[in-house]
Each structure stands twice: as structure tokens, then as C-alpha cells.
PDB file of N, CA and C in Angstrom:
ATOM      1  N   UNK A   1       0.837  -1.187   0.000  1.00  0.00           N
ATOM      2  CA  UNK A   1       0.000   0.000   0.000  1.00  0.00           C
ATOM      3  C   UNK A   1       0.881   1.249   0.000  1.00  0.00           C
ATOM      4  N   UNK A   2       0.081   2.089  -0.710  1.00  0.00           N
ATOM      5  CA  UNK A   2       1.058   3.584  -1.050  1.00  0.00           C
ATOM      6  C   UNK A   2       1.128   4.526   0.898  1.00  0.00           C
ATOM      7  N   UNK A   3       0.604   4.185   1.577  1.00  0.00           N
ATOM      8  CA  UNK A   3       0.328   4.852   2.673  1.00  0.00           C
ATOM      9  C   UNK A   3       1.178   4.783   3.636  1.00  0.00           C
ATOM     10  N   UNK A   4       1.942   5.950   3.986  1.00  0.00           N
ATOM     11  CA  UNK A   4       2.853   6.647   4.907  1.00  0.00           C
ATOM     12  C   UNK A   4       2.394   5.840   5.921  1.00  0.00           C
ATOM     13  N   UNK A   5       3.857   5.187   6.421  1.00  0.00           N
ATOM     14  CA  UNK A   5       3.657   4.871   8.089  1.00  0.00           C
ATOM     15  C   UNK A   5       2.796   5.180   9.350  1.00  0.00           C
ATOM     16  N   UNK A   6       2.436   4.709  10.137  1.00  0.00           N
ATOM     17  CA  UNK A   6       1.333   5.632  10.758  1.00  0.00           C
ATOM     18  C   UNK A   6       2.043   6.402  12.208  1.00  0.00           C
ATOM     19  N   UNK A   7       3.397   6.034  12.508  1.00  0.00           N
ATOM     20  CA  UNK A   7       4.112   7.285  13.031  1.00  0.00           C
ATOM     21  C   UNK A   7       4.854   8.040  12.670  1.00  0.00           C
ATOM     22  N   UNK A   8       4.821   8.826  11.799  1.00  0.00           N
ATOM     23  CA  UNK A   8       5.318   9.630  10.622  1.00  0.00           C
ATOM     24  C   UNK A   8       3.712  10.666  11.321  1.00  0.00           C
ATOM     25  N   UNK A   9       3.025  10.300  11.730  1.00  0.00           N
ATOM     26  CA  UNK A   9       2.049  11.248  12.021  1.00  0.00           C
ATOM     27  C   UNK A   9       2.129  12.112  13.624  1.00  0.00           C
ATOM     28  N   UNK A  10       3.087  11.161  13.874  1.00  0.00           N
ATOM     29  CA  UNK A  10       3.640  11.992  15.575  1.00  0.00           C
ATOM     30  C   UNK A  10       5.125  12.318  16.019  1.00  0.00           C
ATOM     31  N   UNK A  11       5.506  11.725  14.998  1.00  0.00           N
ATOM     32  CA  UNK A  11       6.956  11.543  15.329  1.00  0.00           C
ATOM     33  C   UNK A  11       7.648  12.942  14.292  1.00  0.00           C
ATOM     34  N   UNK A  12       7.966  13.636  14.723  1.00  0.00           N
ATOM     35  CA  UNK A  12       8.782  14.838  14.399  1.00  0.00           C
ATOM     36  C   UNK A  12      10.587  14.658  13.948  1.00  0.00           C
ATOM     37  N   UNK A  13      10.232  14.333  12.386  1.00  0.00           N
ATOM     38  CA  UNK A  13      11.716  13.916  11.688  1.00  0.00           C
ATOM     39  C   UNK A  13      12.956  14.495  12.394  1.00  0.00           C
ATOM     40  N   UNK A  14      13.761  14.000  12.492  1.00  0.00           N
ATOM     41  CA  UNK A  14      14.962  14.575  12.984  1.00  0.00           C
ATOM     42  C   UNK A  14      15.451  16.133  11.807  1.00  0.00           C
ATOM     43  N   UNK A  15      16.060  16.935  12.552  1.00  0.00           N
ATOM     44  CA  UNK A  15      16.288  17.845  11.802  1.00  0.00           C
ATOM     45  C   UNK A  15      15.371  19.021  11.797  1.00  0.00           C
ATOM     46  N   UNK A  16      13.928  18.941  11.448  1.00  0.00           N
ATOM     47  CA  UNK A  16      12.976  19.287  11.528  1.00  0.00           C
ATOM     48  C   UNK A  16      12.574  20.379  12.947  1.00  0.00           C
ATOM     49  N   UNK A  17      12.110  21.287  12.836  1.00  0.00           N
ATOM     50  CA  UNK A  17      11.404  22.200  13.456  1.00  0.00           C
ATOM     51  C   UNK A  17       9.945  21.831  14.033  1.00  0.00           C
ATOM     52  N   UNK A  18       9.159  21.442  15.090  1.00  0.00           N
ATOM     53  CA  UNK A  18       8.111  21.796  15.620  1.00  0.00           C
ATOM     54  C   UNK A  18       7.250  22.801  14.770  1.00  0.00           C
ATOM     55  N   UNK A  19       7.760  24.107  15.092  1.00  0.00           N
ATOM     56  CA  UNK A  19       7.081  25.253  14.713  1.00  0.00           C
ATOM     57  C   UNK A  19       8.102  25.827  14.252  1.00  0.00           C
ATOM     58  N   UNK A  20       7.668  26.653  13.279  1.00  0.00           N
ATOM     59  CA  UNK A  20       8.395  27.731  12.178  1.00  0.00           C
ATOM     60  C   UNK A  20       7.585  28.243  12.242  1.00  0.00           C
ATOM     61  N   UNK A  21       8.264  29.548  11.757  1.00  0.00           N
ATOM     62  CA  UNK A  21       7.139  31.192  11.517  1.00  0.00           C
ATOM     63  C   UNK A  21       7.678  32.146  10.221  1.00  0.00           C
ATOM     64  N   UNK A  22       7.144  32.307  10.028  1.00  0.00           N
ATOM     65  CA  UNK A  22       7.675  32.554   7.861  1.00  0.00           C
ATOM     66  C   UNK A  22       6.446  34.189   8.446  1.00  0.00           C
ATOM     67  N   UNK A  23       7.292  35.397   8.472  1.00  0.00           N
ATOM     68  CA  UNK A  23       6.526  36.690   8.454  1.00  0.00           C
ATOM     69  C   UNK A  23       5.981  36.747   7.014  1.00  0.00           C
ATOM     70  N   UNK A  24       4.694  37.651   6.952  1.00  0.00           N
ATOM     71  CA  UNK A  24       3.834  37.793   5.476  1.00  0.00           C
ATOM     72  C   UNK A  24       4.792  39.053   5.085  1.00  0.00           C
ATOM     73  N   UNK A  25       4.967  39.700   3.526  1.00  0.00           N
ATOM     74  CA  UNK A  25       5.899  40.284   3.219  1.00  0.00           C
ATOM     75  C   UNK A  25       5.005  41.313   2.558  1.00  0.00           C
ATOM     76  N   UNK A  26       3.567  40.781   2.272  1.00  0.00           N
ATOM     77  CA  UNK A  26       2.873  41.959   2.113  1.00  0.00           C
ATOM     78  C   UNK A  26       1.374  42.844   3.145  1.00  0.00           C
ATOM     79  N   UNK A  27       1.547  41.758   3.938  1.00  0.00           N
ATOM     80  CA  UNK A  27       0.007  42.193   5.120  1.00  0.00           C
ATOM     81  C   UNK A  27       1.121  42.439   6.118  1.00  0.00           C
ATOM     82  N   UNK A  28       0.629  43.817   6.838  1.00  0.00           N
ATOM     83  CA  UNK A  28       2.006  44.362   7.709  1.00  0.00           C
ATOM     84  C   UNK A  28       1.403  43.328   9.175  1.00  0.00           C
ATOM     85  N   UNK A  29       1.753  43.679  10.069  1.00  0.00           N
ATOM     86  CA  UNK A  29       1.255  42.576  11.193  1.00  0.00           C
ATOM     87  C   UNK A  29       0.766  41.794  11.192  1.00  0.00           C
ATOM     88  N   UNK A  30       1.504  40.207   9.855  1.00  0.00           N
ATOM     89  CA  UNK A  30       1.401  39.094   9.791  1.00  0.00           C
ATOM     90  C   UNK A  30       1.961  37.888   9.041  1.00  0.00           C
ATOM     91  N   UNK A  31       1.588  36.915   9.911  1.00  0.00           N
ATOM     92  CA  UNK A  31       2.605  35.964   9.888  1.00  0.00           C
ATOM     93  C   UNK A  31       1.967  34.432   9.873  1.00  0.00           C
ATOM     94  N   UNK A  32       2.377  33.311   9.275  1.00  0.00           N
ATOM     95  CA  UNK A  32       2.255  32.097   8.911  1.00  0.00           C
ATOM     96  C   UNK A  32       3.093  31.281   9.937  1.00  0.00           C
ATOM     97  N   UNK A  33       2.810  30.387  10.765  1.00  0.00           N
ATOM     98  CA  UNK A  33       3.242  29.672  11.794  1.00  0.00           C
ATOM     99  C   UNK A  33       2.868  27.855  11.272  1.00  0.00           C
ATOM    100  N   UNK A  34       3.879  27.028  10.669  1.00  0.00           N
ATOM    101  CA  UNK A  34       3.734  26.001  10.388  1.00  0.00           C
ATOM    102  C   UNK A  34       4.242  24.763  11.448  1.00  0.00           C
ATOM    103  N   UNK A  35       2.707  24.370  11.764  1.00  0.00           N
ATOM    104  CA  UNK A  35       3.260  23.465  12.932  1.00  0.00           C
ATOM    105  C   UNK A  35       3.228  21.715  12.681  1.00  0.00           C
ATOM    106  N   UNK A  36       4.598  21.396  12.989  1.00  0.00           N
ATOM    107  CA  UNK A  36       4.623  20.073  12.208  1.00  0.00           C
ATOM    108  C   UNK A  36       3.928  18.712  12.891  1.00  0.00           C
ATOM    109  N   UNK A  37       3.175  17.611  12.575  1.00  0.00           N
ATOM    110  CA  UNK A  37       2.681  16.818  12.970  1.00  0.00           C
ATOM    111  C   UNK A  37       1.763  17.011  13.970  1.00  0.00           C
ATOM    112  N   UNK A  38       0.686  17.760  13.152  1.00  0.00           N
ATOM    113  CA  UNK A  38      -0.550  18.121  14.431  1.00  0.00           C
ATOM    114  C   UNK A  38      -1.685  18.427  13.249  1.00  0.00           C
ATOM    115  N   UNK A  39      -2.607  18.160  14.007  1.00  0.00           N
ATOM    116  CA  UNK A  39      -4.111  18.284  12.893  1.00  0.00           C
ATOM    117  C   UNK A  39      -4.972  19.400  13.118  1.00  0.00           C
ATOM    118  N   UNK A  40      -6.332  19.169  13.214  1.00  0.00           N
ATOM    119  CA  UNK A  40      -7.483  20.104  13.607  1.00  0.00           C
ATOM    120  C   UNK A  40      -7.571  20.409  14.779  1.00  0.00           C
ATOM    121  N   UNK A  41      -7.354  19.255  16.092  1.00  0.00           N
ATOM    122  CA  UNK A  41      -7.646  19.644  17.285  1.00  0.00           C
ATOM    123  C   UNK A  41      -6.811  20.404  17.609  1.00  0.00           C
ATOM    124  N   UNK A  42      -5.288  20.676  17.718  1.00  0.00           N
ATOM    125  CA  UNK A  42      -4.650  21.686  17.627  1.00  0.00           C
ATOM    126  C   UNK A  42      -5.294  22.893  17.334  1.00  0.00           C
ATOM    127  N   UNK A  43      -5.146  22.533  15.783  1.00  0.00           N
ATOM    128  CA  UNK A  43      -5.372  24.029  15.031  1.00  0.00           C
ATOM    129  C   UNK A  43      -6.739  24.785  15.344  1.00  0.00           C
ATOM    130  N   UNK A  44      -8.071  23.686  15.775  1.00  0.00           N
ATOM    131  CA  UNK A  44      -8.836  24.696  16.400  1.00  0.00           C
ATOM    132  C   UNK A  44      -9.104  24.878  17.604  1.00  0.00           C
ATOM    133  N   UNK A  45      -8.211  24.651  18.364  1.00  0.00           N
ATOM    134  CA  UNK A  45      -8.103  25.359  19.717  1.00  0.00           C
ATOM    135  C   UNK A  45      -7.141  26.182  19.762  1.00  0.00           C
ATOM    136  N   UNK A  46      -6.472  26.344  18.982  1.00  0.00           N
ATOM    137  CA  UNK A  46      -5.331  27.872  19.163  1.00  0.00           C
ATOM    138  C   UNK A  46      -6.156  28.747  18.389  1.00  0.00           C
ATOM    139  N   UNK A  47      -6.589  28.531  17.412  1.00  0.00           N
ATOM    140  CA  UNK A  47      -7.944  29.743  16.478  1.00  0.00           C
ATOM    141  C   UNK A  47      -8.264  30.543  17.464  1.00  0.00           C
ATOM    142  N   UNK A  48      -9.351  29.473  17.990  1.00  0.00           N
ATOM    143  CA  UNK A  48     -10.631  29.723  19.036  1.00  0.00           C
ATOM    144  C   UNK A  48      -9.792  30.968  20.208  1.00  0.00           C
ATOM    145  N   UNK A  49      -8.537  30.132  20.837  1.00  0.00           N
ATOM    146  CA  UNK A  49      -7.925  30.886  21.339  1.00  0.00           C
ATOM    147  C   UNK A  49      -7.642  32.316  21.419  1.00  0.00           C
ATOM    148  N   UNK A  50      -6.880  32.201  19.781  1.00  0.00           N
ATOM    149  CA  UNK A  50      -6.244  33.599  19.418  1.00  0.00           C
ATOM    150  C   UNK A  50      -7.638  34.444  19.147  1.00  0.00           C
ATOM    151  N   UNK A  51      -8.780  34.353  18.539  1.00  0.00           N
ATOM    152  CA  UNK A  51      -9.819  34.853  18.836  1.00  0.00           C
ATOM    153  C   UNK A  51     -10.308  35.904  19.975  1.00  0.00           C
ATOM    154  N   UNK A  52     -10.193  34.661  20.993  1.00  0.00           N
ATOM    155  CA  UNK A  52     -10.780  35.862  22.538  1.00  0.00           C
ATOM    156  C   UNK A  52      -9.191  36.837  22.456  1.00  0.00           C
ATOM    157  N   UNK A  53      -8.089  36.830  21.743  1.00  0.00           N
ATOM    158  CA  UNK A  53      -7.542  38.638  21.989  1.00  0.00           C
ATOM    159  C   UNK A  53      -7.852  39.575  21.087  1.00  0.00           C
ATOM    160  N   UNK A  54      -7.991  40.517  21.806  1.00  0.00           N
ATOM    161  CA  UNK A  54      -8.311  41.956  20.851  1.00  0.00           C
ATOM    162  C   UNK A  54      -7.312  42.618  20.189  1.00  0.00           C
ATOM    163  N   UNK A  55      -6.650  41.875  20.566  1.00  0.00           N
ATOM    164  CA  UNK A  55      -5.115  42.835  19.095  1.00  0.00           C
ATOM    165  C   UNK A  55      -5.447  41.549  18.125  1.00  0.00           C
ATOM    166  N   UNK A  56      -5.979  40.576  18.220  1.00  0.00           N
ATOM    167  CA  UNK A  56      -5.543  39.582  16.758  1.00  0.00           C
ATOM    168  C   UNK A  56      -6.680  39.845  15.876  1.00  0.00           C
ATOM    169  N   UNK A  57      -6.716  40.535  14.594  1.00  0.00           N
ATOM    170  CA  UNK A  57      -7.411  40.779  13.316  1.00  0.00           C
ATOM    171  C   UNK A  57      -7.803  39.776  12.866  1.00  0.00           C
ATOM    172  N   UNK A  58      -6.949  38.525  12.251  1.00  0.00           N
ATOM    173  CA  UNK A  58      -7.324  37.418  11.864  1.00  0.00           C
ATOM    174  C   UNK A  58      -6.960  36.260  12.651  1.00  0.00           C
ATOM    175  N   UNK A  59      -7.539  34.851  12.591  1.00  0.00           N
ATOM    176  CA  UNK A  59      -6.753  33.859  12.960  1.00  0.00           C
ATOM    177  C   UNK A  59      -6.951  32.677  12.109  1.00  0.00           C
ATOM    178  N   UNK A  60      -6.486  31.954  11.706  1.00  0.00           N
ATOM    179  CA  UNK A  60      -6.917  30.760  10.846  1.00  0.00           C
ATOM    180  C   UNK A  60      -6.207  29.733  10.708  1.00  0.00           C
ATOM    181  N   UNK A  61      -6.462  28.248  10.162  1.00  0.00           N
ATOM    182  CA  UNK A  61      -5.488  27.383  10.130  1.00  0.00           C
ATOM    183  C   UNK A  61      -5.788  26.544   8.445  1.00  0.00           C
ATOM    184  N   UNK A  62      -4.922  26.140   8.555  1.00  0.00           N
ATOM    185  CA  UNK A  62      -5.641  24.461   6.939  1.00  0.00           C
ATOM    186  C   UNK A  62      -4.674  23.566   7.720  1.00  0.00           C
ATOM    187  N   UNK A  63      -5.160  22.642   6.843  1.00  0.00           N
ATOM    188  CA  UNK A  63      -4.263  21.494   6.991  1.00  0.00           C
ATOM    189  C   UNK A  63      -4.305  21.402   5.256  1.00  0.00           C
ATOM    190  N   UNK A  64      -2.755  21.648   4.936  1.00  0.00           N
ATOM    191  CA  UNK A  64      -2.631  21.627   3.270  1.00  0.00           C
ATOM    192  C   UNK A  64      -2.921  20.513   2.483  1.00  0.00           C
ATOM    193  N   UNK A  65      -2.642  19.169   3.521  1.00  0.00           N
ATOM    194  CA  UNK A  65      -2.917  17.962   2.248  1.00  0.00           C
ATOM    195  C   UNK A  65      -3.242  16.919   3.443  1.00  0.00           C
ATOM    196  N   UNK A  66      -4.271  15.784   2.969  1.00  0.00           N
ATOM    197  CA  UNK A  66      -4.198  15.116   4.327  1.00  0.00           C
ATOM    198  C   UNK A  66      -3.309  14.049   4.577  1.00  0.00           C
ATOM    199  N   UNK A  67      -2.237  13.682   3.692  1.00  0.00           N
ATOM    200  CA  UNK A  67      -1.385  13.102   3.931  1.00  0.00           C
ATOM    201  C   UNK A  67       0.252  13.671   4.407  1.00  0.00           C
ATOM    202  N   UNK A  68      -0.849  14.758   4.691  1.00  0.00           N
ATOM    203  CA  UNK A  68       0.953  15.848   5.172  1.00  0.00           C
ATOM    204  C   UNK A  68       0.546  16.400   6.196  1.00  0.00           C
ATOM    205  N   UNK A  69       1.475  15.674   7.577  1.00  0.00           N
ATOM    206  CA  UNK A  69       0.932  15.965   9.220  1.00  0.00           C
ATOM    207  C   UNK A  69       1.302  17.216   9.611  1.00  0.00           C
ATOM    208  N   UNK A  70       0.723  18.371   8.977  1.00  0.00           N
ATOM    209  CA  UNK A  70       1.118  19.464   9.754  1.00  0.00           C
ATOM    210  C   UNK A  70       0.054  20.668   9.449  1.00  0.00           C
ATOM    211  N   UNK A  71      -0.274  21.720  10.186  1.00  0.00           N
ATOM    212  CA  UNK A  71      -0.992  22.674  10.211  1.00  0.00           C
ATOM    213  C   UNK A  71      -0.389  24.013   9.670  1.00  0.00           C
ATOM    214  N   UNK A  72      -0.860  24.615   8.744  1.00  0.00           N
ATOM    215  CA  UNK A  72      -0.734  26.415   8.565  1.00  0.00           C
ATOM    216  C   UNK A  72      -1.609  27.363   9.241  1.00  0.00           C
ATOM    217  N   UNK A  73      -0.962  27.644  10.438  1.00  0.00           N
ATOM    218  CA  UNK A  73      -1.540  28.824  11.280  1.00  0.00           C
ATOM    219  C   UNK A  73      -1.376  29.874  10.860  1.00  0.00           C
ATOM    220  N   UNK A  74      -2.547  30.810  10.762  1.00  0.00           N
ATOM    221  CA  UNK A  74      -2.159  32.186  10.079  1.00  0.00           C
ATOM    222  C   UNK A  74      -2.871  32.956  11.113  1.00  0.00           C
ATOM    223  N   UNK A  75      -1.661  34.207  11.473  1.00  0.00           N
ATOM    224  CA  UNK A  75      -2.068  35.306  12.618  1.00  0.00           C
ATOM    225  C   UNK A  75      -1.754  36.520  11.997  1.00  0.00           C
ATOM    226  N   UNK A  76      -2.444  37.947  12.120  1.00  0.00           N
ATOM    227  CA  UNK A  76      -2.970  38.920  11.896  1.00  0.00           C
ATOM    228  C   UNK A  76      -2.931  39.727  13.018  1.00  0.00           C
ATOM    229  N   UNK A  77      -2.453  41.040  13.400  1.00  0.00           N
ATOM    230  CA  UNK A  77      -2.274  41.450  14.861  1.00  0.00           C
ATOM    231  C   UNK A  77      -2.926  42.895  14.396  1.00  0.00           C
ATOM    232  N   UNK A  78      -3.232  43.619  15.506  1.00  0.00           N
ATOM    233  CA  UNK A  78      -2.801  45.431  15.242  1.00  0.00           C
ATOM    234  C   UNK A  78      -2.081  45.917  15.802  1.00  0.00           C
ATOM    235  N   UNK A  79      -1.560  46.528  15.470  1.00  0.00           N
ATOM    236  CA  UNK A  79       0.327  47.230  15.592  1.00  0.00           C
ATOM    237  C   UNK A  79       0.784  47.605  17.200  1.00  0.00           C
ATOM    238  N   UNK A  80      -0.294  47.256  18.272  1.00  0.00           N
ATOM    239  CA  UNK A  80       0.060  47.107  19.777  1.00  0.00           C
ATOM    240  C   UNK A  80       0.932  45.752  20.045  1.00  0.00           C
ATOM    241  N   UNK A  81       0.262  44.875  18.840  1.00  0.00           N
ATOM    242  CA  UNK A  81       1.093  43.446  19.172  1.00  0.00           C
ATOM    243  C   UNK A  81       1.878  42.627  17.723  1.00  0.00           C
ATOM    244  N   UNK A  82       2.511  41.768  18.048  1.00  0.00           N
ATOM    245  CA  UNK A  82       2.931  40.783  16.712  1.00  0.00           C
ATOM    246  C   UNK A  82       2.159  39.504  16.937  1.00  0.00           C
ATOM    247  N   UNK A  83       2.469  39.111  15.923  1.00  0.00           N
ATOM    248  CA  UNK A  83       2.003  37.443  15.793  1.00  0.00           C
ATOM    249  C   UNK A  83       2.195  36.659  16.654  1.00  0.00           C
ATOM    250  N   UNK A  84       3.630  36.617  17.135  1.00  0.00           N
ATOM    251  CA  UNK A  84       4.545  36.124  17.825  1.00  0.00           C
ATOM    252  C   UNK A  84       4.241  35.964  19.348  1.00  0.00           C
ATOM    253  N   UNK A  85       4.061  37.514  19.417  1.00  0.00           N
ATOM    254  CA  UNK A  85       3.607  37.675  20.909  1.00  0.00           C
ATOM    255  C   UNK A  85       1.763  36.990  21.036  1.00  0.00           C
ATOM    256  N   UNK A  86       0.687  37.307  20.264  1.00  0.00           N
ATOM    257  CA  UNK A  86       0.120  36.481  19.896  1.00  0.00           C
ATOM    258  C   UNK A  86      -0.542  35.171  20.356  1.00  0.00           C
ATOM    259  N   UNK A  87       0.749  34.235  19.412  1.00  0.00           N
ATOM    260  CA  UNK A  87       0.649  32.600  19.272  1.00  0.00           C
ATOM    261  C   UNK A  87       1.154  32.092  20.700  1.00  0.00           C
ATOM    262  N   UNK A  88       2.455  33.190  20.922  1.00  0.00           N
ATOM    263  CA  UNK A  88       2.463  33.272  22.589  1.00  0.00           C
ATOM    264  C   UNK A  88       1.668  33.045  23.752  1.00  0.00           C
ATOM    265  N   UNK A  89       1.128  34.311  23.779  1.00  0.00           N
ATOM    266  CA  UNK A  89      -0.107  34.460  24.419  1.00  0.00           C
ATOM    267  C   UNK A  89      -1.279  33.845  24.806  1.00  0.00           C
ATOM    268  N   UNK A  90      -1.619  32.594  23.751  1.00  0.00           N
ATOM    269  CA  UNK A  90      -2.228  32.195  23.089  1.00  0.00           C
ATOM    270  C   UNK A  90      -2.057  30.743  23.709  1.00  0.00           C
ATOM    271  N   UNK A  91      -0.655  30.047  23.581  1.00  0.00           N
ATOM    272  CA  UNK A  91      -0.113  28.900  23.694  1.00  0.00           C
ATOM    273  C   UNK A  91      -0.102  29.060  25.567  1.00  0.00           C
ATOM    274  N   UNK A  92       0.405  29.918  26.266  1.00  0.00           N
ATOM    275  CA  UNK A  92       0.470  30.315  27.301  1.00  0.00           C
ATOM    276  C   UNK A  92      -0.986  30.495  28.130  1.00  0.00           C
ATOM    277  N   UNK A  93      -1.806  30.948  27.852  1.00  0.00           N
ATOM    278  CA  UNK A  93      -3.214  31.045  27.998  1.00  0.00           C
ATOM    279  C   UNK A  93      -3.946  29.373  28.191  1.00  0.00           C
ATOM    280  N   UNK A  94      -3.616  28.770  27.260  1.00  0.00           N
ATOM    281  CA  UNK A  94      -4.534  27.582  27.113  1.00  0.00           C
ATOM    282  C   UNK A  94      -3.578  26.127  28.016  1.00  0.00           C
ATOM    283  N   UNK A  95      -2.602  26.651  27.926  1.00  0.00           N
ATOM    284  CA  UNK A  95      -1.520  26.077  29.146  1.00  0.00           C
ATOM    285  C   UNK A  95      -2.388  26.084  30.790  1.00  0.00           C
ATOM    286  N   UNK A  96      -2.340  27.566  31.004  1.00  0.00           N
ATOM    287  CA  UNK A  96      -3.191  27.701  32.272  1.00  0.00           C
ATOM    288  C   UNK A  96      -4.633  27.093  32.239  1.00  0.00           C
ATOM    289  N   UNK A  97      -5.530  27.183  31.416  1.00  0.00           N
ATOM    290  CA  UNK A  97      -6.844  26.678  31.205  1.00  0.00           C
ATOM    291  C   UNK A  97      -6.391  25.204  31.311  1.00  0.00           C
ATOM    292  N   UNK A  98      -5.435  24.120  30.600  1.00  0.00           N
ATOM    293  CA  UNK A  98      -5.784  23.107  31.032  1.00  0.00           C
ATOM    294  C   UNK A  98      -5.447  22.791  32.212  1.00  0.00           C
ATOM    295  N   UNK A  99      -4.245  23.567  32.678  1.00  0.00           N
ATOM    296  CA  UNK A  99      -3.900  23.286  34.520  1.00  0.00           C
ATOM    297  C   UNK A  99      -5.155  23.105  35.364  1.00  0.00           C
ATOM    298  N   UNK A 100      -6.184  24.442  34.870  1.00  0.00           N
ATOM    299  CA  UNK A 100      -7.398  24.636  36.015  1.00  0.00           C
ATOM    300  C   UNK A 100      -8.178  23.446  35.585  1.00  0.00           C
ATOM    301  N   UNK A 101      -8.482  23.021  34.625  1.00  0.00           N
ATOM    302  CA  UNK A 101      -9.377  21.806  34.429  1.00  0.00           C
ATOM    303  C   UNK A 101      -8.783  20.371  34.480  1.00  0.00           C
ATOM    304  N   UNK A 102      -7.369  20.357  34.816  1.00  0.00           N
ATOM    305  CA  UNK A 102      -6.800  19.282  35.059  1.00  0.00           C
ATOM    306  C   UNK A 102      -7.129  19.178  36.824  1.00  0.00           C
ATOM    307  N   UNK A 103      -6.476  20.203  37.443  1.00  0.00           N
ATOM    308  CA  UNK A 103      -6.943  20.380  39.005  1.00  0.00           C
ATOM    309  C   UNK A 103      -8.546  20.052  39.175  1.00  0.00           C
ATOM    310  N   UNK A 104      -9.283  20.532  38.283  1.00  0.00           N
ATOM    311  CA  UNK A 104     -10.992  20.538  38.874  1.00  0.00           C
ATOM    312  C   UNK A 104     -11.028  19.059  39.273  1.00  0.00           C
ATOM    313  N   UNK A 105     -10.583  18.543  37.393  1.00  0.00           N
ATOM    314  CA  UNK A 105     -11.005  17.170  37.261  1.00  0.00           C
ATOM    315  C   UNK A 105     -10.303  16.070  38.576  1.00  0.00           C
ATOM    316  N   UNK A 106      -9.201  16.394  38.895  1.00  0.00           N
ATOM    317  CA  UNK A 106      -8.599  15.212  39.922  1.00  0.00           C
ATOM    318  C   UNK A 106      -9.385  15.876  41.425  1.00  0.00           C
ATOM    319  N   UNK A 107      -9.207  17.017  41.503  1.00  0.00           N
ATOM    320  CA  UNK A 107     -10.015  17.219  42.922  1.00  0.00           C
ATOM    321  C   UNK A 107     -11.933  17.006  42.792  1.00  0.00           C
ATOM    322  N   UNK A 108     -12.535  16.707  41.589  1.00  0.00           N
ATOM    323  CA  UNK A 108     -13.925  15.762  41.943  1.00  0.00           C
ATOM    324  C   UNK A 108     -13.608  14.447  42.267  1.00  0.00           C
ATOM    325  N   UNK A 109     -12.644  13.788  41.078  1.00  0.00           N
ATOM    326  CA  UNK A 109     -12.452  12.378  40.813  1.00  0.00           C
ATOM    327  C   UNK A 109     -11.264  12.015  42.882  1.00  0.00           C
ATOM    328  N   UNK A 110     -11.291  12.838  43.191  1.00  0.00           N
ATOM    329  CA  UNK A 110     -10.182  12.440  44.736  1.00  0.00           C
ATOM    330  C   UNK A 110     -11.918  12.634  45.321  1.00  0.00           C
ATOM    331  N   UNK A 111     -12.842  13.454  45.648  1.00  0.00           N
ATOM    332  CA  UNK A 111     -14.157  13.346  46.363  1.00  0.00           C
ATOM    333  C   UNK A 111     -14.879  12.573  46.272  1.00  0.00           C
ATOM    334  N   UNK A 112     -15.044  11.347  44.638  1.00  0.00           N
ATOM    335  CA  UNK A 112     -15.922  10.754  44.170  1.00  0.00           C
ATOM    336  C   UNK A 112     -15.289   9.233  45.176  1.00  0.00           C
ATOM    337  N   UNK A 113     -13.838   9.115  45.011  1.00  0.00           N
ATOM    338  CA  UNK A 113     -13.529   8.243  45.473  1.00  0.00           C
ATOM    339  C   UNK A 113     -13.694   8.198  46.723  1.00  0.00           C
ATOM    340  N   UNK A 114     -13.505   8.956  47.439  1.00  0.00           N
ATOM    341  CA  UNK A 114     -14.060   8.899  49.057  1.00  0.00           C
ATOM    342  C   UNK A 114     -15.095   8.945  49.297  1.00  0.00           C
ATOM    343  N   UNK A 115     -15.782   9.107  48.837  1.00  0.00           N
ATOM    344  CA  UNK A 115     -17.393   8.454  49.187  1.00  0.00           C
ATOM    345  C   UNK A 115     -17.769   7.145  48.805  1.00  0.00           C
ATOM    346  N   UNK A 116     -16.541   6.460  47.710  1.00  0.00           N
ATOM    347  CA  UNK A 116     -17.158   5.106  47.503  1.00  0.00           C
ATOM    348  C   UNK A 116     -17.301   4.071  48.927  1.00  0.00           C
TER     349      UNK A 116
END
């Protein structure tokens, strides 16, 4: 079968970058962030993310081909912020959100068990 290995979909080639950021050369406060071996759930929870800030103009993602594991994030700022700071912001933000819902979840699941 013609079909790519199936860890080639998590496994991050040697050599290779995570994330790259390629600035736009004609939209002034913006930038293309290509993140390697990650799909939709990624890409639409950093959207959604970059969304709730008020400096980000645009936010968007594709996935270019579906046999190619990686996402094109595209960020859009107004001139208080960059992209950068941003995807930052952004990545940092949803860091803390899962801390608090990681804590909720083990301090019900530690109450549920003591009552068994």
C-alpha cells in the first residue's frame, strides 16, 4: 500500500522544526506559523484561542494535504502586538486553562472516590 507509516504522524523527523514562523511580506502585522505533525484539534483550539484577543485581526489554520501531518496557522495582529507575541499568548493562555481543568477534574475524581 502507497500509505505513509502511521508514526510519521507523531513523530517529528529529525532535523525538523516543531514550529516555524515565515513573516507575510505583504500584510504588515502578519505571519504564517507552520506546525509540524498536528491536525485540527490543535489548530482549532489555538484559532478559538487567538480569537478571545483583541489585538488579533485574523486567525486561521488548513491542513494543506491530508497526507501531510502538519498545520498552517495564520495570525494577523494590530500594531500594539505581533504574531509572535500572539501565538504566545495564546499557547500560554490555554496552558493555564488546562492546569485549572486538570486540578478541577482530579479534585472531583479524589471526592468521588471517598465516598465510595
Amino acid at each position: 500500500m502507497n500509505a505513509p507509516d502511521r508514526y510519521e504522524r507523531f513523530v517529528v523527523p529529525e532535523g525538523v522544526k516543531k514550529v516555524s514562523y515565515e513573516r507575510d511580506t505583504k500584510i504588515i502585522n502578519a505571519a504564517t506559523f507552520t506546525i509540524e505533525r498536528e491536525e485540527h484539534t490543535i489548530g482549532n483550539i489555538l484559532r478559538m484561542q487567538l480569537h478571545r484577543d483583541e489585538n488579533v485581526l485574523f486567525a486561521g489554520y488548513k491542513l494543506p494535504h491530508p497526507l501531510q501531518y502538519k498545520i498552517l496557522l495564520r495570525i494577523q495582529t494590530t500594531s500594539q502586538s505581533s504574531p509572535m507575541q500572539a501565538y504566545n499568548q495564546a499557547i500560554n493562555d490555554l496552558d493555564k486553562e488546562l492546569d485549572h481543568l486538570k486540578n478541577q477534574f482530579e479534585g472531583e475524581l479524589a471526592k468521588h472516590l471517598r465516598n465510595l
